[in-house]
PDB file of N, CA and C in Angstrom:
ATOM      1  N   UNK A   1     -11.600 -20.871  -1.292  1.00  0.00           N
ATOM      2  CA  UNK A   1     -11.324 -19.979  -2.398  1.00  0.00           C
ATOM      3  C   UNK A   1      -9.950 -20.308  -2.952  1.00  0.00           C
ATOM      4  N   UNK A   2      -9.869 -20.549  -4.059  1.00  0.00           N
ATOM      5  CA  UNK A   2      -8.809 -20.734  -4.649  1.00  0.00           C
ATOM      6  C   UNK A   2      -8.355 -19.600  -5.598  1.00  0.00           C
ATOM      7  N   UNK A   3      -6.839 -19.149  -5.532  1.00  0.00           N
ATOM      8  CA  UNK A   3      -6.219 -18.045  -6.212  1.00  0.00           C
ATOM      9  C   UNK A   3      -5.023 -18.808  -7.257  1.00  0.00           C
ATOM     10  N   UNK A   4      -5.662 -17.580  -8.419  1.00  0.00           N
ATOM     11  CA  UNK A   4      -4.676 -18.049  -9.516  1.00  0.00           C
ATOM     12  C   UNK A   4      -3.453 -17.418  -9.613  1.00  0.00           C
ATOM     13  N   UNK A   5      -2.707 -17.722 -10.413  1.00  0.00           N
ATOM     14  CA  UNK A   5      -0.968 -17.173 -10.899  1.00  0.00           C
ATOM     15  C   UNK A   5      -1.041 -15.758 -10.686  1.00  0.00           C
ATOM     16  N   UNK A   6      -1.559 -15.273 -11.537  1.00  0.00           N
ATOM     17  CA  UNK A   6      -1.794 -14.226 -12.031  1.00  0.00           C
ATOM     18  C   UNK A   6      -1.985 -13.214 -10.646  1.00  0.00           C
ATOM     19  N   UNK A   7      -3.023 -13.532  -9.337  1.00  0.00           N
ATOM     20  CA  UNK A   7      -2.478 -12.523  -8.826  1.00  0.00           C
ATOM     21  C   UNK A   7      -2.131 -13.196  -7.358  1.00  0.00           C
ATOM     22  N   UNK A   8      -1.266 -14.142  -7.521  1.00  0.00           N
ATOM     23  CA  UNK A   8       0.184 -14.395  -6.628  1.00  0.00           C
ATOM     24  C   UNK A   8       1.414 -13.708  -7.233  1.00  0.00           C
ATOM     25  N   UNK A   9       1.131 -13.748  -8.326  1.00  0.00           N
ATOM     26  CA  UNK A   9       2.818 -13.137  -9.624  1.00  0.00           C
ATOM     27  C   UNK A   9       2.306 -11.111  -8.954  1.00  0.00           C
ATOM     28  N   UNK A  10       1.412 -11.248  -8.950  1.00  0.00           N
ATOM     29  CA  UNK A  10       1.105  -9.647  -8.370  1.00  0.00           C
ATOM     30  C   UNK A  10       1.531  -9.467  -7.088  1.00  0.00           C
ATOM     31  N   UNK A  11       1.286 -10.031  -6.200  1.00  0.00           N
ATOM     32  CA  UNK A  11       1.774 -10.059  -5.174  1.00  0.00           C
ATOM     33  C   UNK A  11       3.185 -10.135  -5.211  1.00  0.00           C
ATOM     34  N   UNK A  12       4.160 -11.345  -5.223  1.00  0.00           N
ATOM     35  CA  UNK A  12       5.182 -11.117  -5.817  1.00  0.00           C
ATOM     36  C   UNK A  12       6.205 -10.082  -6.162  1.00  0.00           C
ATOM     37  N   UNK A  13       5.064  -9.037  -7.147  1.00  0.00           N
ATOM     38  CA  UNK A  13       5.891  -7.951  -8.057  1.00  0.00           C
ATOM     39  C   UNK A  13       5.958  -7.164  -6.571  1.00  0.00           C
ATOM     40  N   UNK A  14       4.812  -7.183  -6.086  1.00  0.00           N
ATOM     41  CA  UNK A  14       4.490  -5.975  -4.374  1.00  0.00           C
ATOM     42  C   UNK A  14       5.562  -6.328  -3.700  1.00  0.00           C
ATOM     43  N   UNK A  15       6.574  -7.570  -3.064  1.00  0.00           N
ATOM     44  CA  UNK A  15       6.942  -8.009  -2.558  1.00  0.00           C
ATOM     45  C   UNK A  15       8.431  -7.721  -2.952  1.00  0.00           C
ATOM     46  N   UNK A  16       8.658  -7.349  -4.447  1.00  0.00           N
ATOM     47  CA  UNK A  16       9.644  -7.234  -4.541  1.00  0.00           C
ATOM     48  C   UNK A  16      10.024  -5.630  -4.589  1.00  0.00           C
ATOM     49  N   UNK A  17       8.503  -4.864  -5.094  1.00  0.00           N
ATOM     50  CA  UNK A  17       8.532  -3.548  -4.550  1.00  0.00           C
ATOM     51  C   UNK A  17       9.318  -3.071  -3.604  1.00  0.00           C
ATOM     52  N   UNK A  18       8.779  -3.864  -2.351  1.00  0.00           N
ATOM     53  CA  UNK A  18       9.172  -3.589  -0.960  1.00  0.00           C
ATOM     54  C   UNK A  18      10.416  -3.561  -1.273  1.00  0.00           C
ATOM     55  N   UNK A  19      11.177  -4.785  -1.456  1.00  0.00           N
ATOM     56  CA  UNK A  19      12.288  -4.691  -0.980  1.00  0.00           C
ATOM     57  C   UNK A  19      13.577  -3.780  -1.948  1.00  0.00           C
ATOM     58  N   UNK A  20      12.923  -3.430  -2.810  1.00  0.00           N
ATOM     59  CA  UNK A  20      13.403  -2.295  -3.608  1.00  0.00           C
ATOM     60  C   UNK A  20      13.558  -1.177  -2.663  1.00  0.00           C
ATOM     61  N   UNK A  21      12.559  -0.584  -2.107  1.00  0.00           N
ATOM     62  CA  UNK A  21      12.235   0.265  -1.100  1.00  0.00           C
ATOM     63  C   UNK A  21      13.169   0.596  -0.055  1.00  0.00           C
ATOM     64  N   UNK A  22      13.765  -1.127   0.833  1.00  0.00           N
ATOM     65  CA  UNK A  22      14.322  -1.361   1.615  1.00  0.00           C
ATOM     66  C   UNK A  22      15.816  -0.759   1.034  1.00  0.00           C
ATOM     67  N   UNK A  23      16.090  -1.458   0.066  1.00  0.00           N
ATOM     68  CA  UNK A  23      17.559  -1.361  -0.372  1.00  0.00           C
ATOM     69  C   UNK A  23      17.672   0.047  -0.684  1.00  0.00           C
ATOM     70  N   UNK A  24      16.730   1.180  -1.252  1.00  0.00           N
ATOM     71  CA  UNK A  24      16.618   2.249  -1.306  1.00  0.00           C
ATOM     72  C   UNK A  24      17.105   3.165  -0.024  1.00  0.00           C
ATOM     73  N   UNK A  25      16.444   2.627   0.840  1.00  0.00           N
ATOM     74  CA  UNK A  25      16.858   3.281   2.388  1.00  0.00           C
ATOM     75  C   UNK A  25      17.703   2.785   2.729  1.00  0.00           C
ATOM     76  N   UNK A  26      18.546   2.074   2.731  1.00  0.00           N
ATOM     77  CA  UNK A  26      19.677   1.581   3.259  1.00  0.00           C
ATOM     78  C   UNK A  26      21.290   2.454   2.307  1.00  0.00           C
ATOM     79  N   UNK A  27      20.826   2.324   1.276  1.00  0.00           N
ATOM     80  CA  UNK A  27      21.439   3.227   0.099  1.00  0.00           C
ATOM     81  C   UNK A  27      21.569   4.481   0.229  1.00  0.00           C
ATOM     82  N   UNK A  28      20.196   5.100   1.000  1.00  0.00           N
ATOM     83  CA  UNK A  28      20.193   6.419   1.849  1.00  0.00           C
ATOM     84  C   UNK A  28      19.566   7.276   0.292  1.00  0.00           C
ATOM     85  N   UNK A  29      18.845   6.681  -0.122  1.00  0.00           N
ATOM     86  CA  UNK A  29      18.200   7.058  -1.438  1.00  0.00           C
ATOM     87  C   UNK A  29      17.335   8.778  -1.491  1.00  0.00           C
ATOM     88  N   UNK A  30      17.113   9.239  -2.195  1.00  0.00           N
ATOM     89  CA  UNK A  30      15.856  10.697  -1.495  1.00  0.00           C
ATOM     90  C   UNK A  30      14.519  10.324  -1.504  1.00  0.00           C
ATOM     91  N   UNK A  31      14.618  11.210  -0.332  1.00  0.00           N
ATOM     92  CA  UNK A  31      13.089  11.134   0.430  1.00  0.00           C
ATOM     93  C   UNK A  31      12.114  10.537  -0.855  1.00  0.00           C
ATOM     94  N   UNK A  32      12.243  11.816  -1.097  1.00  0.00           N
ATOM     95  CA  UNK A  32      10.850  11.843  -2.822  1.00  0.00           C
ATOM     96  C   UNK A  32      10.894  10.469  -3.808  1.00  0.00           C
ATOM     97  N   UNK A  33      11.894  10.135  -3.860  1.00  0.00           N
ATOM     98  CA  UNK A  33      12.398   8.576  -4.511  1.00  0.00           C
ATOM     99  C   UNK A  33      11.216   7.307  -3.830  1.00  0.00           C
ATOM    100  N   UNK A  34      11.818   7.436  -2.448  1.00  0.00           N
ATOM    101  CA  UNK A  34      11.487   6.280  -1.289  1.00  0.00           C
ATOM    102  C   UNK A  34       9.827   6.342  -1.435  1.00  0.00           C
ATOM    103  N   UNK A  35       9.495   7.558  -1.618  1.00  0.00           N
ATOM    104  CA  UNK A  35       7.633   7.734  -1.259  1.00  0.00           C
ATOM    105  C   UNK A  35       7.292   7.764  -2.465  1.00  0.00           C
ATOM    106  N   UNK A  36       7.914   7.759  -4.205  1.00  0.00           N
ATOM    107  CA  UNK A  36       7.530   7.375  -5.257  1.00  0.00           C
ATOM    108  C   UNK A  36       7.173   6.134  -5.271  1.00  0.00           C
ATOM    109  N   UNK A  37       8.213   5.609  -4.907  1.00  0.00           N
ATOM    110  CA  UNK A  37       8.242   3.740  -5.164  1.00  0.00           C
ATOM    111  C   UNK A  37       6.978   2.981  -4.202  1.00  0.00           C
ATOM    112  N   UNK A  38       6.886   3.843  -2.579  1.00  0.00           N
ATOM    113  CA  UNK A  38       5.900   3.217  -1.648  1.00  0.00           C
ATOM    114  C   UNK A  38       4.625   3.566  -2.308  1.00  0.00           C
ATOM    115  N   UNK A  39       4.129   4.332  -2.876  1.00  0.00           N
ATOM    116  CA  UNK A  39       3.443   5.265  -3.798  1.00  0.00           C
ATOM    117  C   UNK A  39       2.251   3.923  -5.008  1.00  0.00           C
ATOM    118  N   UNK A  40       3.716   3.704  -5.661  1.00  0.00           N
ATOM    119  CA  UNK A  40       3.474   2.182  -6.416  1.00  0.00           C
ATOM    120  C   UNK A  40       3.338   1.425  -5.885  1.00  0.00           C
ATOM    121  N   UNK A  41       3.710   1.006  -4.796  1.00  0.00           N
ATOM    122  CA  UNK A  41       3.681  -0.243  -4.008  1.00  0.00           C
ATOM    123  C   UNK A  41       2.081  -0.076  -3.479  1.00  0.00           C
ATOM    124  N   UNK A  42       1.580   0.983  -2.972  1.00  0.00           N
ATOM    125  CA  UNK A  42       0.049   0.927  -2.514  1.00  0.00           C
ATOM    126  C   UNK A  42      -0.882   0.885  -3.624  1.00  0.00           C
ATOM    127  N   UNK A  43      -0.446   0.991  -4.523  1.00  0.00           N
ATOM    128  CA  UNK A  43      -1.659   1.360  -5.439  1.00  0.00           C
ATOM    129  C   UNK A  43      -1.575   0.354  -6.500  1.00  0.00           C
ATOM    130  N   UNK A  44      -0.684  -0.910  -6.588  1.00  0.00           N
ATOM    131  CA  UNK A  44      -0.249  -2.519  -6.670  1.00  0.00           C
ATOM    132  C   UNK A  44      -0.870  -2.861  -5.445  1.00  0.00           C
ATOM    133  N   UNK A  45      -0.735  -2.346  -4.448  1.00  0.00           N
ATOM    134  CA  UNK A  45      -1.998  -3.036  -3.137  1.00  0.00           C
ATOM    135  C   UNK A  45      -3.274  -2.887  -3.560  1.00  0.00           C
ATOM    136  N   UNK A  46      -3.901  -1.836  -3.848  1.00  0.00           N
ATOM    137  CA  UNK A  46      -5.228  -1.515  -3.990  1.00  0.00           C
ATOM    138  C   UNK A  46      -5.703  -2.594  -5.391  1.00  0.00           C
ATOM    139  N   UNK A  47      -5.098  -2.393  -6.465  1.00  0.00           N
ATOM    140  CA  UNK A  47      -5.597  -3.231  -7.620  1.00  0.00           C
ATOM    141  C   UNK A  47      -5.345  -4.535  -7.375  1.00  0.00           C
ATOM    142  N   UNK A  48      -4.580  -5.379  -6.567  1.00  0.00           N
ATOM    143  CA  UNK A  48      -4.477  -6.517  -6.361  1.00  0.00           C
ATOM    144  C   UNK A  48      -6.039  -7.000  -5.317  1.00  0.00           C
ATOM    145  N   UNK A  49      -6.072  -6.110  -4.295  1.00  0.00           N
ATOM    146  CA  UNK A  49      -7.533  -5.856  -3.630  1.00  0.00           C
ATOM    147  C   UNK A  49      -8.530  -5.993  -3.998  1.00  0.00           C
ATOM    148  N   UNK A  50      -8.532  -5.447  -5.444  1.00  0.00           N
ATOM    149  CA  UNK A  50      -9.801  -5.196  -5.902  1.00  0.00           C
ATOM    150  C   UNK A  50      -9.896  -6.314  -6.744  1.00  0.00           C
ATOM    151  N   UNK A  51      -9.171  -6.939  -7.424  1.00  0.00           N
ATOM    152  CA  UNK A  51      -9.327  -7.882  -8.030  1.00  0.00           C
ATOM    153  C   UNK A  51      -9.654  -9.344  -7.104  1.00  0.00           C
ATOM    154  N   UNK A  52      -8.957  -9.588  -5.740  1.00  0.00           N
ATOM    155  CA  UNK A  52      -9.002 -10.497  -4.986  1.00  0.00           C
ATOM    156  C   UNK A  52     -10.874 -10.262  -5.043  1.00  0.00           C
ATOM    157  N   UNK A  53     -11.421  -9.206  -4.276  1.00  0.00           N
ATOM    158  CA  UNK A  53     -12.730  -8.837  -3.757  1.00  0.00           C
ATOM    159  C   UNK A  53     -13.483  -8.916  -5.461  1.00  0.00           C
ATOM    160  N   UNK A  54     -13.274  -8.516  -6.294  1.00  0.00           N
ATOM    161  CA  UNK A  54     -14.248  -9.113  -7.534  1.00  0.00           C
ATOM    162  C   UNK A  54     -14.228  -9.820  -8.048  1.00  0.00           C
ATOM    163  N   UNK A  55     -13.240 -11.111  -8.183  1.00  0.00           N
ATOM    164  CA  UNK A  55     -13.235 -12.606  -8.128  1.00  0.00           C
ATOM    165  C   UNK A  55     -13.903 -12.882  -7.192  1.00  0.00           C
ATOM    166  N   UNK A  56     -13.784 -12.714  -6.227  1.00  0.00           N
ATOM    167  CA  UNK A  56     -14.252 -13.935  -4.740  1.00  0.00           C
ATOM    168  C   UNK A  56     -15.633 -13.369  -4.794  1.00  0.00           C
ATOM    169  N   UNK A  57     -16.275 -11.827  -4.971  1.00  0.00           N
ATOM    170  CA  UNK A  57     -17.951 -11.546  -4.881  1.00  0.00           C
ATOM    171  C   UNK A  57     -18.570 -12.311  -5.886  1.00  0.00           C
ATOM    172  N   UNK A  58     -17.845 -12.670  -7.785  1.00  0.00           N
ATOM    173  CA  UNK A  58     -18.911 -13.131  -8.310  1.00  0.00           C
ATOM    174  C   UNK A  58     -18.756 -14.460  -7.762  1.00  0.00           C
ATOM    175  N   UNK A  59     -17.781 -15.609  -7.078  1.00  0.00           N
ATOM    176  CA  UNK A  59     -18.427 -16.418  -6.775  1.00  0.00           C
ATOM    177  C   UNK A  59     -19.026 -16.512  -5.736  1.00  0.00           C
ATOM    178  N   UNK A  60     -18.882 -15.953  -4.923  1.00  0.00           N
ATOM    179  CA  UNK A  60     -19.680 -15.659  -3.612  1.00  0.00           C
ATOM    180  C   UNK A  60     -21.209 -15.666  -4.282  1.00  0.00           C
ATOM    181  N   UNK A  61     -21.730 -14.694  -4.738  1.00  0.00           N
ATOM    182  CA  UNK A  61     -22.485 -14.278  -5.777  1.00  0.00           C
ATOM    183  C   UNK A  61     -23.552 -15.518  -6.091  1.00  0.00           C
ATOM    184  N   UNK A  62     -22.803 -16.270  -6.932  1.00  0.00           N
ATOM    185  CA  UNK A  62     -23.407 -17.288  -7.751  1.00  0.00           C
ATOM    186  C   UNK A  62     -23.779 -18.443  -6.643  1.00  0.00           C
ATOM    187  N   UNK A  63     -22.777 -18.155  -5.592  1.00  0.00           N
ATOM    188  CA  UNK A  63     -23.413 -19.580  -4.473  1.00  0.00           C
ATOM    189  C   UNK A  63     -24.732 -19.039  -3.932  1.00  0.00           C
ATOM    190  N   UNK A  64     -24.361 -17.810  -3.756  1.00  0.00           N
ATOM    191  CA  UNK A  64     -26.235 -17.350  -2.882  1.00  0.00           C
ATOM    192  C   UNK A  64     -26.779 -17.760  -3.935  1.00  0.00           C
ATOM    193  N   UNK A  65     -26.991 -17.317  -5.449  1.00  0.00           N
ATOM    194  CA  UNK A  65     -28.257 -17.364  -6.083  1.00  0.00           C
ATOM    195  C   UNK A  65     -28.770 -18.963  -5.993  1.00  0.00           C
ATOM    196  N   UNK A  66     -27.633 -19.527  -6.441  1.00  0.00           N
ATOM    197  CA  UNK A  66     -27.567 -21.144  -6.387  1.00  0.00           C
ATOM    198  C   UNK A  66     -28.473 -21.757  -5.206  1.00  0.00           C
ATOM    199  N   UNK A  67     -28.548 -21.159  -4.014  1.00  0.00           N
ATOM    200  CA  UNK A  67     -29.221 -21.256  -2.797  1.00  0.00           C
ATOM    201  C   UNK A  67     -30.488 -20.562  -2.675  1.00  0.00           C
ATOM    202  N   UNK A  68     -30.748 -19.643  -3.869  1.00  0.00           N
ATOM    203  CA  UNK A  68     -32.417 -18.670  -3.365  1.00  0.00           C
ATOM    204  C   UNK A  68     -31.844 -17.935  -2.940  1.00  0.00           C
ATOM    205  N   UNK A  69     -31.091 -17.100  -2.446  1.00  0.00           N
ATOM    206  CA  UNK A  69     -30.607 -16.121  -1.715  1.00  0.00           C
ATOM    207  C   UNK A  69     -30.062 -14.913  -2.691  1.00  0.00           C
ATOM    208  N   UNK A  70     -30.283 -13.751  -1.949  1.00  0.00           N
ATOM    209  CA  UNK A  70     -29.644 -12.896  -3.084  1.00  0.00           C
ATOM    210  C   UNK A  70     -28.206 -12.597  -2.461  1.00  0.00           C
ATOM    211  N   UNK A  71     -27.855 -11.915  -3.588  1.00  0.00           N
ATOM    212  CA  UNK A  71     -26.533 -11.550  -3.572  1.00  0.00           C
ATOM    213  C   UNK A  71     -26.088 -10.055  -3.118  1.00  0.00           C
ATOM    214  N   UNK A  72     -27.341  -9.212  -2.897  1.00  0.00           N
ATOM    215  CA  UNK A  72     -27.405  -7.908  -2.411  1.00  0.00           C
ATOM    216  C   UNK A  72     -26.313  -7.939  -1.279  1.00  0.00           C
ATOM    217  N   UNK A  73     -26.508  -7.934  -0.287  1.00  0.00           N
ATOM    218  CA  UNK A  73     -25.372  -7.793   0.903  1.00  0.00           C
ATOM    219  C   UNK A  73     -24.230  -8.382   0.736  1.00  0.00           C
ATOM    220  N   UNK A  74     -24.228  -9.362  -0.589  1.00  0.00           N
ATOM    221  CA  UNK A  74     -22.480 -10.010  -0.450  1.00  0.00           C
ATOM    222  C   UNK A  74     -21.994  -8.207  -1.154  1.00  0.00           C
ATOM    223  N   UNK A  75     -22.602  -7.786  -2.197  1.00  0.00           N
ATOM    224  CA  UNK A  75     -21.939  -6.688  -2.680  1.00  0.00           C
ATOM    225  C   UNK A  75     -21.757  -5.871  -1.688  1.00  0.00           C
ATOM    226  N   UNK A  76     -22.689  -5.386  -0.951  1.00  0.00           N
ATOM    227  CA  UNK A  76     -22.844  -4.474   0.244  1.00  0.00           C
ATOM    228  C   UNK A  76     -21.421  -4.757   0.634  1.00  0.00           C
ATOM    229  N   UNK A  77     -21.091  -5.852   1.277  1.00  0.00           N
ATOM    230  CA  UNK A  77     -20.025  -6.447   2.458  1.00  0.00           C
ATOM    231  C   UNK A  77     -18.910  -5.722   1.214  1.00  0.00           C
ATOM    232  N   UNK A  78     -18.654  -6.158  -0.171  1.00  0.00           N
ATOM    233  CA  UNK A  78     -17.576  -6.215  -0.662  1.00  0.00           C
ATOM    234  C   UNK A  78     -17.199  -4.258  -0.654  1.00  0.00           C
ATOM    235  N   UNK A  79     -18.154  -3.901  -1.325  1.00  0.00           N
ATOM    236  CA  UNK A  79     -18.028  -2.324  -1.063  1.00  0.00           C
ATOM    237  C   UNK A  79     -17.220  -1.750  -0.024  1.00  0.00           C
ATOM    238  N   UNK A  80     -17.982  -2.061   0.970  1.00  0.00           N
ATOM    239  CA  UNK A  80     -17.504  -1.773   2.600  1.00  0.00           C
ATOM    240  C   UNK A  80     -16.260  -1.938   2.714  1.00  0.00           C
ATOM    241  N   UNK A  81     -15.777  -3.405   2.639  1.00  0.00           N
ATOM    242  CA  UNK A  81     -14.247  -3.804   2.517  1.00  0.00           C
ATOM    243  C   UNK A  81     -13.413  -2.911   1.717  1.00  0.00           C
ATOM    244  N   UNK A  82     -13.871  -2.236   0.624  1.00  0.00           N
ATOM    245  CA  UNK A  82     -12.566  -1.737  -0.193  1.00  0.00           C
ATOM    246  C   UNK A  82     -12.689  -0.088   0.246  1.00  0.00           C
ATOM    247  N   UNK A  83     -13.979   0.239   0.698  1.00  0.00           N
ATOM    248  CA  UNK A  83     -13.509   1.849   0.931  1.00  0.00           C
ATOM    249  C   UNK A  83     -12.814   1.690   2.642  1.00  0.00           C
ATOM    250  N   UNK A  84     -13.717   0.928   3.639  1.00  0.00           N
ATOM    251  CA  UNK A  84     -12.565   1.068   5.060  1.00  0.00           C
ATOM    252  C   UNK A  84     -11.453   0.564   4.361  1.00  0.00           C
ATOM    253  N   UNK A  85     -10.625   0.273   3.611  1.00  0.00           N
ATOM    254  CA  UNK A  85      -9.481  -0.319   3.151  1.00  0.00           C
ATOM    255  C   UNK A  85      -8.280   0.758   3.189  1.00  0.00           C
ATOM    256  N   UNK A  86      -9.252   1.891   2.177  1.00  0.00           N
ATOM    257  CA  UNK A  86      -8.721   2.990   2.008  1.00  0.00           C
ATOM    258  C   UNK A  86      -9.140   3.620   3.116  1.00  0.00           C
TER     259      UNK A  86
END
């Protein structure tokens, strides 16, 4: 599987989240501040998630059909993955 710019540069932005976060607590920043920003930072997790898992199902996807196979349980599997996620 190969990943494009677009969500490594997402990752990235998460990465620099964090360490926003970090410097926040070290700064001795407020509570409510620190759990705003972690707040964003999960929910930049979740859409980066979801995009990884609906890129990779339609090609997943297209290799079963390509093979006779359906694609029913790749969705199944992908579903599964994003709600235990949460």
């Amino acid at each position: 599987m190969e990943y494009d710019v677009q969500t490594r540069n997402r990752l990235k932005r998460i990465e620099g989240q964090i360490r926003g976060v970090l410097r926040m607590m070290d700064e001795g920043k407020e509570c409510k501040d620190i759990i705003t920003q972690l707040s964003a930072s999960r929910t930049a997790i979740d859409r980066t998630m979801g995009v990884l898992v609906s890129s990779n199902l339609i090609e997943c996807v297209r290799n079963a059909e390509e093979q006779g196979e359906s694609g029913d349980d790749l969705v199944k599997e992908a579903v599964n993955m994003l709600v235990k996620s949460r």
